[in-house]
PDB file of N, CA and C in Angstrom:
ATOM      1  N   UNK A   1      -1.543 -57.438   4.796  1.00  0.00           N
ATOM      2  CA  UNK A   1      -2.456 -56.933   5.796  1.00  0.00           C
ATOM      3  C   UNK A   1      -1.732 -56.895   7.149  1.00  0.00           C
ATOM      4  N   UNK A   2      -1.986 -55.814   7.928  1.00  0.00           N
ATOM      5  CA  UNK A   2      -1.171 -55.714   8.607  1.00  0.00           C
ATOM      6  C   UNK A   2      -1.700 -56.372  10.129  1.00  0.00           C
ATOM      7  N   UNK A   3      -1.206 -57.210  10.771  1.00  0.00           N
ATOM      8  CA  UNK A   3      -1.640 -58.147  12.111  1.00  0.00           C
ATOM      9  C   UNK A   3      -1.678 -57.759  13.726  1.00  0.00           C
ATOM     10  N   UNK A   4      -2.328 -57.211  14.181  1.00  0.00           N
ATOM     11  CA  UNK A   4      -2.524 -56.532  15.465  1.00  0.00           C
ATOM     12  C   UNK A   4      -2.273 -57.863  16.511  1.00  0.00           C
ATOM     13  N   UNK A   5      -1.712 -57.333  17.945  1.00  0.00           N
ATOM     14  CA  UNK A   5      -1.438 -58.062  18.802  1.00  0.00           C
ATOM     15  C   UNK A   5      -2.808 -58.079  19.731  1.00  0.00           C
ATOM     16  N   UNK A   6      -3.725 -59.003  20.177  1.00  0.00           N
ATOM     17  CA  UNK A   6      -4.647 -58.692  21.335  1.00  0.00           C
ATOM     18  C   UNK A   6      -4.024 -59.565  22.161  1.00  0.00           C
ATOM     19  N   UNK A   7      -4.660 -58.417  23.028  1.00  0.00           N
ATOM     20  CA  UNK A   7      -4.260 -58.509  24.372  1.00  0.00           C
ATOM     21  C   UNK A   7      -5.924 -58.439  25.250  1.00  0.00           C
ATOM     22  N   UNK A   8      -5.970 -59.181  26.012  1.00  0.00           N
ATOM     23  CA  UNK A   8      -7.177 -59.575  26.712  1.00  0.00           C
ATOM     24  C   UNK A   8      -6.777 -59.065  28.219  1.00  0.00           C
ATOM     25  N   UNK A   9      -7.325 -58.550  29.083  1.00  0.00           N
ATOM     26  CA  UNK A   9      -6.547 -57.778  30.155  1.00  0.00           C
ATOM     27  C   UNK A   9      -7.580 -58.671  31.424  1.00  0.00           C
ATOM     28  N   UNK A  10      -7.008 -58.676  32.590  1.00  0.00           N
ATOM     29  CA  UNK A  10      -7.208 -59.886  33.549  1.00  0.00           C
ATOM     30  C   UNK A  10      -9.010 -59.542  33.592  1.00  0.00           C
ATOM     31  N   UNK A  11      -9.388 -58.884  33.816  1.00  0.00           N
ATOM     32  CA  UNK A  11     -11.085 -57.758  34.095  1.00  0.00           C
ATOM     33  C   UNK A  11     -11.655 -58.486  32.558  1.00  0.00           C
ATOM     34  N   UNK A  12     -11.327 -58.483  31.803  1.00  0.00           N
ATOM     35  CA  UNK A  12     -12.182 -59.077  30.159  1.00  0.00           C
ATOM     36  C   UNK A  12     -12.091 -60.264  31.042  1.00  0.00           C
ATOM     37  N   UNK A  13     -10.580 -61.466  30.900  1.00  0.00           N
ATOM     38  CA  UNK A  13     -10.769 -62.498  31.296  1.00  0.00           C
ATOM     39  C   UNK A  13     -11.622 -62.910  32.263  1.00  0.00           C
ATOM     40  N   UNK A  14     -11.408 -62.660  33.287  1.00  0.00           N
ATOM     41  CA  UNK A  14     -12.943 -62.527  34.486  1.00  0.00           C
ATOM     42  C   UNK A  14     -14.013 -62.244  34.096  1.00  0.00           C
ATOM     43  N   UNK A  15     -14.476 -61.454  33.464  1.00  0.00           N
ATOM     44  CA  UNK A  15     -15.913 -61.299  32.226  1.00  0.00           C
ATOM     45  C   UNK A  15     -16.285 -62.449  31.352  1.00  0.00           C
ATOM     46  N   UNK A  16     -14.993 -63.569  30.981  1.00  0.00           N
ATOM     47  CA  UNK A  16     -15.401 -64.259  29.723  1.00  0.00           C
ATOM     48  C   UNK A  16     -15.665 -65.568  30.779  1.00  0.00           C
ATOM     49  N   UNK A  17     -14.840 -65.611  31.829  1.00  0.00           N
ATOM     50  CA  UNK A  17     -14.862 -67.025  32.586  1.00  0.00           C
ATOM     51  C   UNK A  17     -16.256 -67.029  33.587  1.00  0.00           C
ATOM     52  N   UNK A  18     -16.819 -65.100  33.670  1.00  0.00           N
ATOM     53  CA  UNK A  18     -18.249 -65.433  34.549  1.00  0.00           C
ATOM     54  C   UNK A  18     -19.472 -65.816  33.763  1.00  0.00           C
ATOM     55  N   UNK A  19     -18.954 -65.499  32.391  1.00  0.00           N
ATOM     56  CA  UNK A  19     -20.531 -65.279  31.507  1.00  0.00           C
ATOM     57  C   UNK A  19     -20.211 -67.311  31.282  1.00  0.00           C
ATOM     58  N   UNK A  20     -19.322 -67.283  31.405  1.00  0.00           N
ATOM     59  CA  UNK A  20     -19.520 -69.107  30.787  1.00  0.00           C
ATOM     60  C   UNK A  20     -20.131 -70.106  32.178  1.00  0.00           C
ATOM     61  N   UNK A  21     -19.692 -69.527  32.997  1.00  0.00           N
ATOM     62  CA  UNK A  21     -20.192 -70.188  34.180  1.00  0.00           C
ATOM     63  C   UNK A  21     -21.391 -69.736  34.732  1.00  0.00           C
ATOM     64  N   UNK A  22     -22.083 -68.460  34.881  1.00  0.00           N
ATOM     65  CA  UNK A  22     -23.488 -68.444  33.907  1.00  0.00           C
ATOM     66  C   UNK A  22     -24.078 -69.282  33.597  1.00  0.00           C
ATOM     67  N   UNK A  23     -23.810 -69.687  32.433  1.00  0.00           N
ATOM     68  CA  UNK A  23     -24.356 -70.119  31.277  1.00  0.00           C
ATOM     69  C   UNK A  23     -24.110 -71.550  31.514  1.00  0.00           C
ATOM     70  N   UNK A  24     -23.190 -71.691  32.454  1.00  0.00           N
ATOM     71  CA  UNK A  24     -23.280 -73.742  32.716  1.00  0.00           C
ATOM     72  C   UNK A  24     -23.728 -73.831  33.820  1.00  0.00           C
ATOM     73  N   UNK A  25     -24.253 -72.925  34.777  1.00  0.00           N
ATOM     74  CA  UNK A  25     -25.378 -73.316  35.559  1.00  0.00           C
ATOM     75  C   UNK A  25     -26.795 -73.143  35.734  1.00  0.00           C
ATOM     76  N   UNK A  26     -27.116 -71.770  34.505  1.00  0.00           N
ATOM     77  CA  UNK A  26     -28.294 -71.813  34.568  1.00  0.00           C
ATOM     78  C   UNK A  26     -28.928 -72.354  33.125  1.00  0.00           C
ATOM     79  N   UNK A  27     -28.308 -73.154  32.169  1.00  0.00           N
ATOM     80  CA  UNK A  27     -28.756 -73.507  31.059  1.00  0.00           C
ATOM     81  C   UNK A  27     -28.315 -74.695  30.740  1.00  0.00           C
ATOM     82  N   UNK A  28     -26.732 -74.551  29.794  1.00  0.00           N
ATOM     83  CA  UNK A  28     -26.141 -76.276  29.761  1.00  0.00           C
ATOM     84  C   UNK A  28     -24.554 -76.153  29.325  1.00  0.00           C
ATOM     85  N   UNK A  29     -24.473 -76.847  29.604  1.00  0.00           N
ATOM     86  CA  UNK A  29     -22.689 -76.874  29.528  1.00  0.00           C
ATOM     87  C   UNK A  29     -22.167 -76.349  27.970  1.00  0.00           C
ATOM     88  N   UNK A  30     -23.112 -77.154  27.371  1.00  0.00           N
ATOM     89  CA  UNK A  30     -22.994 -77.311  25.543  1.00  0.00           C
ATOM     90  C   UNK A  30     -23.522 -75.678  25.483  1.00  0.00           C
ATOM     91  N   UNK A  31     -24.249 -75.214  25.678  1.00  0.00           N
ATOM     92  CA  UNK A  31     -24.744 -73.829  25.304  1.00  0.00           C
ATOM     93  C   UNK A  31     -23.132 -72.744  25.743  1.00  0.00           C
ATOM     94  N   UNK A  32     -22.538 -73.115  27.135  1.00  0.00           N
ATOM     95  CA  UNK A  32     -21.628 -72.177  27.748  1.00  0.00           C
ATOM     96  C   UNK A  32     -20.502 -72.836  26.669  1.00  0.00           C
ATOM     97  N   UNK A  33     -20.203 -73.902  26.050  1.00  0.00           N
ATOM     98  CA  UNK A  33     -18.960 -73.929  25.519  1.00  0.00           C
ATOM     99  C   UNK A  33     -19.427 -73.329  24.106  1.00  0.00           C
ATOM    100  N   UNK A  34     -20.378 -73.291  23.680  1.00  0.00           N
ATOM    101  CA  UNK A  34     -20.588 -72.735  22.305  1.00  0.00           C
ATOM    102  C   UNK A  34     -20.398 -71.140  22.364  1.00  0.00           C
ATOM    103  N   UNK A  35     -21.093 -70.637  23.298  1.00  0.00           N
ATOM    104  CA  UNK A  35     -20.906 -69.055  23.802  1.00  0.00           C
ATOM    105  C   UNK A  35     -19.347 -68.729  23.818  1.00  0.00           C
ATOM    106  N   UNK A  36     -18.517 -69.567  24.694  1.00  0.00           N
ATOM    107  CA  UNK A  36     -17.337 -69.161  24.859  1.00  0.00           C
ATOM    108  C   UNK A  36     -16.638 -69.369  23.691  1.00  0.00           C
ATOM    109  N   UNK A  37     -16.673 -70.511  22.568  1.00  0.00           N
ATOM    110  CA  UNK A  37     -16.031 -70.653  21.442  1.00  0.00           C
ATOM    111  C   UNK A  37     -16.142 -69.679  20.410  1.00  0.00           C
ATOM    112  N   UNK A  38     -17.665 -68.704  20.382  1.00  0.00           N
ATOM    113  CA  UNK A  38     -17.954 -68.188  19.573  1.00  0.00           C
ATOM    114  C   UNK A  38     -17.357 -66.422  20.096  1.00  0.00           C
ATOM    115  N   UNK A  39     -17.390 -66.396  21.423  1.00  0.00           N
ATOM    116  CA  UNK A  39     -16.360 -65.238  22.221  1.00  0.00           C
ATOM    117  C   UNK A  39     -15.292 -65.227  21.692  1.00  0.00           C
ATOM    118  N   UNK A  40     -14.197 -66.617  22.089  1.00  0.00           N
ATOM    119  CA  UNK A  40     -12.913 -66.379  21.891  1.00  0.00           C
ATOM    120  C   UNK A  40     -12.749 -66.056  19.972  1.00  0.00           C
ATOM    121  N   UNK A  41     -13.147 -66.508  19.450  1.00  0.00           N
ATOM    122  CA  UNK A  41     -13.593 -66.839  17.922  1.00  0.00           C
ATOM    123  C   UNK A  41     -13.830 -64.978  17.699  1.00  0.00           C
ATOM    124  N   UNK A  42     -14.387 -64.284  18.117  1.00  0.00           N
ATOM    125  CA  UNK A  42     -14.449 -62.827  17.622  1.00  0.00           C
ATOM    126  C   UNK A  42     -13.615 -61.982  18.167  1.00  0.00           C
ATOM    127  N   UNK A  43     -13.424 -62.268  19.613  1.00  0.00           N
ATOM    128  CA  UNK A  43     -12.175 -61.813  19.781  1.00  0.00           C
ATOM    129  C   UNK A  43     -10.543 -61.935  19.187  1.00  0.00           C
ATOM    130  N   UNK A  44     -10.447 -63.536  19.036  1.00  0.00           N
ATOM    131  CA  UNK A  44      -9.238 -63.322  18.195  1.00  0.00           C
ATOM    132  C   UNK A  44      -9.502 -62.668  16.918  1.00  0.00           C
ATOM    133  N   UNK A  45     -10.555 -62.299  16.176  1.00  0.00           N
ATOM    134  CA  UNK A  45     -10.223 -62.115  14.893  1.00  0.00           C
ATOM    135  C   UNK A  45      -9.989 -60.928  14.873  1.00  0.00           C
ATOM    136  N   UNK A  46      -9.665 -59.936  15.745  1.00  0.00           N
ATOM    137  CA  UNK A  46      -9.585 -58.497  15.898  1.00  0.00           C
ATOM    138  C   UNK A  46      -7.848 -58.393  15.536  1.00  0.00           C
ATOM    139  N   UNK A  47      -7.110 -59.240  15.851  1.00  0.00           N
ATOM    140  CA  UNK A  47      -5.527 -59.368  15.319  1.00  0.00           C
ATOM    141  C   UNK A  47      -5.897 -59.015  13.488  1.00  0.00           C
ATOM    142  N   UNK A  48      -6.686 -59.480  13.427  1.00  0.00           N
ATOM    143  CA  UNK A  48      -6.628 -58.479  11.211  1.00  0.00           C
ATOM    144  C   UNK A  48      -7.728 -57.924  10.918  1.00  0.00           C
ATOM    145  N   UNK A  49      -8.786 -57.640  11.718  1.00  0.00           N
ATOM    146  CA  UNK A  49      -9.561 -56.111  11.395  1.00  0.00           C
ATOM    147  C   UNK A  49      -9.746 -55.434  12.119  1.00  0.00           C
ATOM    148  N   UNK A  50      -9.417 -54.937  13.406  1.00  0.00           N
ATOM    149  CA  UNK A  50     -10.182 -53.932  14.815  1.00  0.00           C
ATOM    150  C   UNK A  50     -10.794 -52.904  14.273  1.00  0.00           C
ATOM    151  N   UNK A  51     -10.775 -52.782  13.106  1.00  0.00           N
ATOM    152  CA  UNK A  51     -10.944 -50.906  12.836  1.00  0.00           C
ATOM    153  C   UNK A  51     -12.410 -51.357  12.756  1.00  0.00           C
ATOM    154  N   UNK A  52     -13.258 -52.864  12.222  1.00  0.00           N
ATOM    155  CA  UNK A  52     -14.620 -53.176  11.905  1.00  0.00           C
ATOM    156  C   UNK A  52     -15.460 -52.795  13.101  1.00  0.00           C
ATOM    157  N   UNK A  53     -14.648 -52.421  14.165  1.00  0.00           N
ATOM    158  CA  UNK A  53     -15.685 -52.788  15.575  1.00  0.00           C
ATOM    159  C   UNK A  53     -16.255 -51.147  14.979  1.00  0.00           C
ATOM    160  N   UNK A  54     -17.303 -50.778  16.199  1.00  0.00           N
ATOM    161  CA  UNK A  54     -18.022 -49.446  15.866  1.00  0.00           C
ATOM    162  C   UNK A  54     -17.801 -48.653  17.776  1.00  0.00           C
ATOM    163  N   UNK A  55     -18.145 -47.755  17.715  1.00  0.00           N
ATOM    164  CA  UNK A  55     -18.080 -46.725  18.974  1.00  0.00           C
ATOM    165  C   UNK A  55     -19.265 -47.531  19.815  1.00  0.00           C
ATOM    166  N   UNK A  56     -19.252 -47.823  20.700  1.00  0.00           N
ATOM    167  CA  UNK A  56     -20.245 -48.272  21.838  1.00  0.00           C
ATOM    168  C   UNK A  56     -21.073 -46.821  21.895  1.00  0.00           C
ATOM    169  N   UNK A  57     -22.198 -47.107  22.087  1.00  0.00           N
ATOM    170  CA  UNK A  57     -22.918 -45.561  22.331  1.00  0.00           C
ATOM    171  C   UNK A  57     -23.097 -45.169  23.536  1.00  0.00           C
ATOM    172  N   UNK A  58     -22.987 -46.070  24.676  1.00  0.00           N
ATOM    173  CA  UNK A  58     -22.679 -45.168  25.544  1.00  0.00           C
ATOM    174  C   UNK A  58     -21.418 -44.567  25.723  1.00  0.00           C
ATOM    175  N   UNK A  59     -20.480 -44.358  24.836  1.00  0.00           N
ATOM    176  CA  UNK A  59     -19.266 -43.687  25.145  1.00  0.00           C
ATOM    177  C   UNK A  59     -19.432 -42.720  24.280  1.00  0.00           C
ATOM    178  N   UNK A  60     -20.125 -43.128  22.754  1.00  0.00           N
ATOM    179  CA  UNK A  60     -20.347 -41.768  21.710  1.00  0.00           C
ATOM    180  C   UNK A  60     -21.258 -40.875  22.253  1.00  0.00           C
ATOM    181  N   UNK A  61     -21.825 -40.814  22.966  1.00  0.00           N
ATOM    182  CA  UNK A  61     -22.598 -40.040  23.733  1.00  0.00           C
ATOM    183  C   UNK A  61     -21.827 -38.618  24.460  1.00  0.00           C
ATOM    184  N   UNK A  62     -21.338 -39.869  25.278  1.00  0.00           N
ATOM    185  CA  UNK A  62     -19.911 -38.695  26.084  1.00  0.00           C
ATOM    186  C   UNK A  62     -18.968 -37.889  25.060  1.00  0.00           C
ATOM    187  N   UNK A  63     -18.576 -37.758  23.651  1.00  0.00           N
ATOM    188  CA  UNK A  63     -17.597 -37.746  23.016  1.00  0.00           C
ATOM    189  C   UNK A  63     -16.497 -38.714  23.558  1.00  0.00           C
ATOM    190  N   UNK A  64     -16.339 -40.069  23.986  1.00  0.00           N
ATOM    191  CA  UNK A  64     -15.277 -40.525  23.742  1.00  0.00           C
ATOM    192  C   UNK A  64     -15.133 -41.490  22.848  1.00  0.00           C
ATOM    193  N   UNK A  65     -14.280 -41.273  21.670  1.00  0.00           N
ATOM    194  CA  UNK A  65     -13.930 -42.246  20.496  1.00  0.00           C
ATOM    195  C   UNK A  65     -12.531 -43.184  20.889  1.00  0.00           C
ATOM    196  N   UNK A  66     -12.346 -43.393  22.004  1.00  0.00           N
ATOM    197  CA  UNK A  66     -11.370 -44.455  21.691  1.00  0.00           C
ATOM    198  C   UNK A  66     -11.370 -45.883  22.008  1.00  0.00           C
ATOM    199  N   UNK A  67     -12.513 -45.910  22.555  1.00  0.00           N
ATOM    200  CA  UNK A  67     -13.045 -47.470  22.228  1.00  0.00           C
ATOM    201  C   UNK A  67     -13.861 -48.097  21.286  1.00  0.00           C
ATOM    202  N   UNK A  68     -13.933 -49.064  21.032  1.00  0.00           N
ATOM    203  CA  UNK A  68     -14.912 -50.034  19.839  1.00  0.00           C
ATOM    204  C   UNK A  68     -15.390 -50.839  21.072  1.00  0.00           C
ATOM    205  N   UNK A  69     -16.140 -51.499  19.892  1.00  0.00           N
ATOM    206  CA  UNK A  69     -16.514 -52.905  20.746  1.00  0.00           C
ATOM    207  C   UNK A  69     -17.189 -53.760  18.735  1.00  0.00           C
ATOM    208  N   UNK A  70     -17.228 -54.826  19.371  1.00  0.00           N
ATOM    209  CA  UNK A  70     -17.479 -56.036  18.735  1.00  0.00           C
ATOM    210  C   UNK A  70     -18.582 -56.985  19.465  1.00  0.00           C
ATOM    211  N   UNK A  71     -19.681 -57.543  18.650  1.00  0.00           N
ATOM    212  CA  UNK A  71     -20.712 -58.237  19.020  1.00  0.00           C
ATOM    213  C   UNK A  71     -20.982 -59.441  18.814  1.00  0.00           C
ATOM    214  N   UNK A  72     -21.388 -60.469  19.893  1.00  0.00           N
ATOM    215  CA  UNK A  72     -21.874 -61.726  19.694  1.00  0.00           C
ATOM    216  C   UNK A  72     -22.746 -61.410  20.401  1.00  0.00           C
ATOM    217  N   UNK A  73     -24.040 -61.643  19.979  1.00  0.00           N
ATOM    218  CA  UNK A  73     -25.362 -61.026  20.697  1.00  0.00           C
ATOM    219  C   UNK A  73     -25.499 -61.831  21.844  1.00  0.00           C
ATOM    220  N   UNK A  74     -25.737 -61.871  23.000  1.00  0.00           N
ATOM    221  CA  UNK A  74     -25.966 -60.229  23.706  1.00  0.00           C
ATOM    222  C   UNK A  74     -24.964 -59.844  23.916  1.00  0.00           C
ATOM    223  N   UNK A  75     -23.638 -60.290  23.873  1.00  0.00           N
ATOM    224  CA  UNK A  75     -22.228 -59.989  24.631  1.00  0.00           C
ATOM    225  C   UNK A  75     -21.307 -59.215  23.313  1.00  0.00           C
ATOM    226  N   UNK A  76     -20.933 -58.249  24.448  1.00  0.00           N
ATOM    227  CA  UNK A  76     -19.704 -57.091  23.565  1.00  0.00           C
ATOM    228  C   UNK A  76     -18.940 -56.956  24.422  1.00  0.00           C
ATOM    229  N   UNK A  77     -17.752 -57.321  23.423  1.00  0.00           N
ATOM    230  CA  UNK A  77     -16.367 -56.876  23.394  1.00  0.00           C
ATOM    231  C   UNK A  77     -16.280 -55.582  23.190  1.00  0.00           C
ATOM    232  N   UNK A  78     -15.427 -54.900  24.298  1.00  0.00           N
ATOM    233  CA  UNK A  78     -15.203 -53.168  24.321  1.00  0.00           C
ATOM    234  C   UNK A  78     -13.738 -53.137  24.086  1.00  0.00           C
ATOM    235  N   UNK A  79     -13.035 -52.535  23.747  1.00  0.00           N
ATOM    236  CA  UNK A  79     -11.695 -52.687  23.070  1.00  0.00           C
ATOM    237  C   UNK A  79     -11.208 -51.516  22.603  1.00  0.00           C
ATOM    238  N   UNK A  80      -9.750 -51.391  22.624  1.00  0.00           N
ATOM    239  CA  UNK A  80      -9.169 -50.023  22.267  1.00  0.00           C
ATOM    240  C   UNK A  80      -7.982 -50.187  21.057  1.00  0.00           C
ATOM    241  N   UNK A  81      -7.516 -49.984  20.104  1.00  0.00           N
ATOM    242  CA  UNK A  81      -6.313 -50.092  19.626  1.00  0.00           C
ATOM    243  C   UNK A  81      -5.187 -48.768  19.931  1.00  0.00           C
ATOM    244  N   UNK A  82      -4.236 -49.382  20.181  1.00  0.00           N
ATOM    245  CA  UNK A  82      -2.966 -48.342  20.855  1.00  0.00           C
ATOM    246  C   UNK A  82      -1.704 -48.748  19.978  1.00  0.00           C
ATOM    247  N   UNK A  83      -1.479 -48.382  18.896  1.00  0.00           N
ATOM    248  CA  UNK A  83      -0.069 -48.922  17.776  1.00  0.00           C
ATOM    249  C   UNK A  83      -0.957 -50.091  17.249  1.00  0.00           C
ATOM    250  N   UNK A  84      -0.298 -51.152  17.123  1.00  0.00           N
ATOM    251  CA  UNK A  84      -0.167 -52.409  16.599  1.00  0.00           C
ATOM    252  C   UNK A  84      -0.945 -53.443  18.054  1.00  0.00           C
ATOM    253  N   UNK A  85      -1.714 -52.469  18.643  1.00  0.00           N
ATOM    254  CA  UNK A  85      -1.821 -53.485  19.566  1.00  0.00           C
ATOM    255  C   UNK A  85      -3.262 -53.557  19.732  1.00  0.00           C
ATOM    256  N   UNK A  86      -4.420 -54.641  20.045  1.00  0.00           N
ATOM    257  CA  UNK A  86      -6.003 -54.420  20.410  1.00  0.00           C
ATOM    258  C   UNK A  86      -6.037 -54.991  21.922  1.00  0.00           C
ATOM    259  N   UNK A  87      -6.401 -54.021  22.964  1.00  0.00           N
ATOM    260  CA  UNK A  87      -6.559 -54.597  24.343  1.00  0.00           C
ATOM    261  C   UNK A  87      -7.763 -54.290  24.351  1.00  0.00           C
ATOM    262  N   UNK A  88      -8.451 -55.722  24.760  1.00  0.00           N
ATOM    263  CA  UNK A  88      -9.846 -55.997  25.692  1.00  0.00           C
ATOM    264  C   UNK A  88      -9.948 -55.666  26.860  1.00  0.00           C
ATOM    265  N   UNK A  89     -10.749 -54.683  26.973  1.00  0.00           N
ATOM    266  CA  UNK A  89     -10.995 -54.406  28.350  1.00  0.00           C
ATOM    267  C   UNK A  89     -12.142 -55.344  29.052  1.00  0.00           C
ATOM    268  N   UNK A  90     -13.229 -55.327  28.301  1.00  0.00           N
ATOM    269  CA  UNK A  90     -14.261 -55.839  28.725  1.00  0.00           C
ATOM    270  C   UNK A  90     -15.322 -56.624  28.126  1.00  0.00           C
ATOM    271  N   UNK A  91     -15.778 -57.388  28.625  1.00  0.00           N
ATOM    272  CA  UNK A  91     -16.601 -58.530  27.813  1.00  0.00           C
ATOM    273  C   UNK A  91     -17.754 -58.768  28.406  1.00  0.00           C
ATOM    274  N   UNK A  92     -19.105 -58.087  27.824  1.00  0.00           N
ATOM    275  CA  UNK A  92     -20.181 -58.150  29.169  1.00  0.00           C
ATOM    276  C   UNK A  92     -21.483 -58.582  28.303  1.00  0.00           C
ATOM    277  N   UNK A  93     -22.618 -58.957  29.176  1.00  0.00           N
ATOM    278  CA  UNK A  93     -23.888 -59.070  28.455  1.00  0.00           C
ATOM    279  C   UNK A  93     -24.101 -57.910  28.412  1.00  0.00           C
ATOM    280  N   UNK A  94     -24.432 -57.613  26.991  1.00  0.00           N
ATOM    281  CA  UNK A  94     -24.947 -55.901  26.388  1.00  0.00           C
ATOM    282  C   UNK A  94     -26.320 -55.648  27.504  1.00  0.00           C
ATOM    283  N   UNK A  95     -27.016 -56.701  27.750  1.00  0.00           N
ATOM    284  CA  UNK A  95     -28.517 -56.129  28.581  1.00  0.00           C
ATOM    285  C   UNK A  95     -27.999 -55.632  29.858  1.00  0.00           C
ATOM    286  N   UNK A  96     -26.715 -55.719  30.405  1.00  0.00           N
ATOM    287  CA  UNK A  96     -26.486 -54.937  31.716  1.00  0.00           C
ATOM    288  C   UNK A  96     -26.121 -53.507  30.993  1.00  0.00           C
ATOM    289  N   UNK A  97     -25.590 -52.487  32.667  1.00  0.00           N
ATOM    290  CA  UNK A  97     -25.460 -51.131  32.241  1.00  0.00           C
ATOM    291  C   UNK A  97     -24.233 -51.365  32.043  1.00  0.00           C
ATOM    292  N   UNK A  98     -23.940 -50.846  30.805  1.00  0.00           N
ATOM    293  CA  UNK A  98     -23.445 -50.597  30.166  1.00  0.00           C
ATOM    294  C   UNK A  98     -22.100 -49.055  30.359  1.00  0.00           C
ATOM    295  N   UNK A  99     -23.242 -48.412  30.506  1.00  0.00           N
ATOM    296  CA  UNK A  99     -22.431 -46.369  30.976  1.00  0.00           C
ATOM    297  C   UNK A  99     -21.634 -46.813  32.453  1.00  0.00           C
ATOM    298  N   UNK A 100     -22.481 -47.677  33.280  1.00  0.00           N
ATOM    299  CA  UNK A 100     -21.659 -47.669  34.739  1.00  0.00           C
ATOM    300  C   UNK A 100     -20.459 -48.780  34.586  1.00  0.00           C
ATOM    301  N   UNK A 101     -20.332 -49.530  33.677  1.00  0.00           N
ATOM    302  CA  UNK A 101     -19.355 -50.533  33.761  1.00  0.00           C
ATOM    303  C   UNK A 101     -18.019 -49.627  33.108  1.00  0.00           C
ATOM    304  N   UNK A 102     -18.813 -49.026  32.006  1.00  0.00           N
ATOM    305  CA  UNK A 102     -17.811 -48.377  30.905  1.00  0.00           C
ATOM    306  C   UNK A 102     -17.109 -47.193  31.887  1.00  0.00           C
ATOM    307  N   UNK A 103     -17.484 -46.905  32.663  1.00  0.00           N
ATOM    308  CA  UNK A 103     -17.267 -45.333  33.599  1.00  0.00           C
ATOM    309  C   UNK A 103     -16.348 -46.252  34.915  1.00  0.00           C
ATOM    310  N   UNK A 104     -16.953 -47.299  35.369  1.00  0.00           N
ATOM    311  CA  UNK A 104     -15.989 -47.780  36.347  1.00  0.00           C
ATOM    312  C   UNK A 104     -14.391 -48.278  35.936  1.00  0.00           C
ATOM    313  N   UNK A 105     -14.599 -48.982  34.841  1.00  0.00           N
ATOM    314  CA  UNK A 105     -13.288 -49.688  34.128  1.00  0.00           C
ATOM    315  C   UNK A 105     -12.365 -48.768  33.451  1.00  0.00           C
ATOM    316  N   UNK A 106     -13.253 -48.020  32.172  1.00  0.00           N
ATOM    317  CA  UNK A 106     -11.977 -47.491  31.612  1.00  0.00           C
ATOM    318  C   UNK A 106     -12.315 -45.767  31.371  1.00  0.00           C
ATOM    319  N   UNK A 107     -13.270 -45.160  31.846  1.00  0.00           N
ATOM    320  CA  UNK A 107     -13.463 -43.526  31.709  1.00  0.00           C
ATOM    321  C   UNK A 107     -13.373 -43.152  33.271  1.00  0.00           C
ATOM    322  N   UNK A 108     -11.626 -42.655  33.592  1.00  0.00           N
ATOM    323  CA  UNK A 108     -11.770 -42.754  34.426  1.00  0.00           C
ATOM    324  C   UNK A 108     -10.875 -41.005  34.657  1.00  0.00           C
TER     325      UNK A 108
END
């Protein structure tokens, strides 16, 4: 099986370190480390399947197919594969907008 490199890009990282801090001030520490374990936990596993993620719909909308994303409810991973490689762009609570984040970051 063949093993993809991810790559998490500084904008995801800043996404994964706000949603945890979030989540350890308005709930509990134990809730933000479970969130983040179960983040990093789907994100790495994209190194041996990326192709599982599906088209975000606000981008299938637009016709653009070259992102996925991957889900830990509410939060998706948006992600591209380029060769052998999976870069994270972004890591957000799905209940925000979605089209304006996707249009600011990477449809540009």
């Amino acid at each position: 099986m063949k093993k993809y490199q991810v790559i998490i890009t500084s904008e995801a990282e800043r996404d994964i370190i706000d949603i945890y801090d979030y989540i350890a001030k308005k709930d509990t520490l134990q809730n933000a480390e479970y969130v983040l374990d179960n983040l990093e936990s789907l994100i790495l596993s994209l190194e041996e399947a990326p192709e599982r993620g599906h088209y975000p719909p606000e981008s299938s909308i637009q016709g653009i197919k070259e992102f996925k994303e991957v889900i830990f409810k509410p939060y998706r991973a948006i992600y591209e594969i380029i060769g052998s490689k999976v870069i994270v762009h972004l890591c957000v609570d799905g209940r925000r907008d979605i089209k304006t984040l996707l249009e600011r970051r990477l449809i540009r």
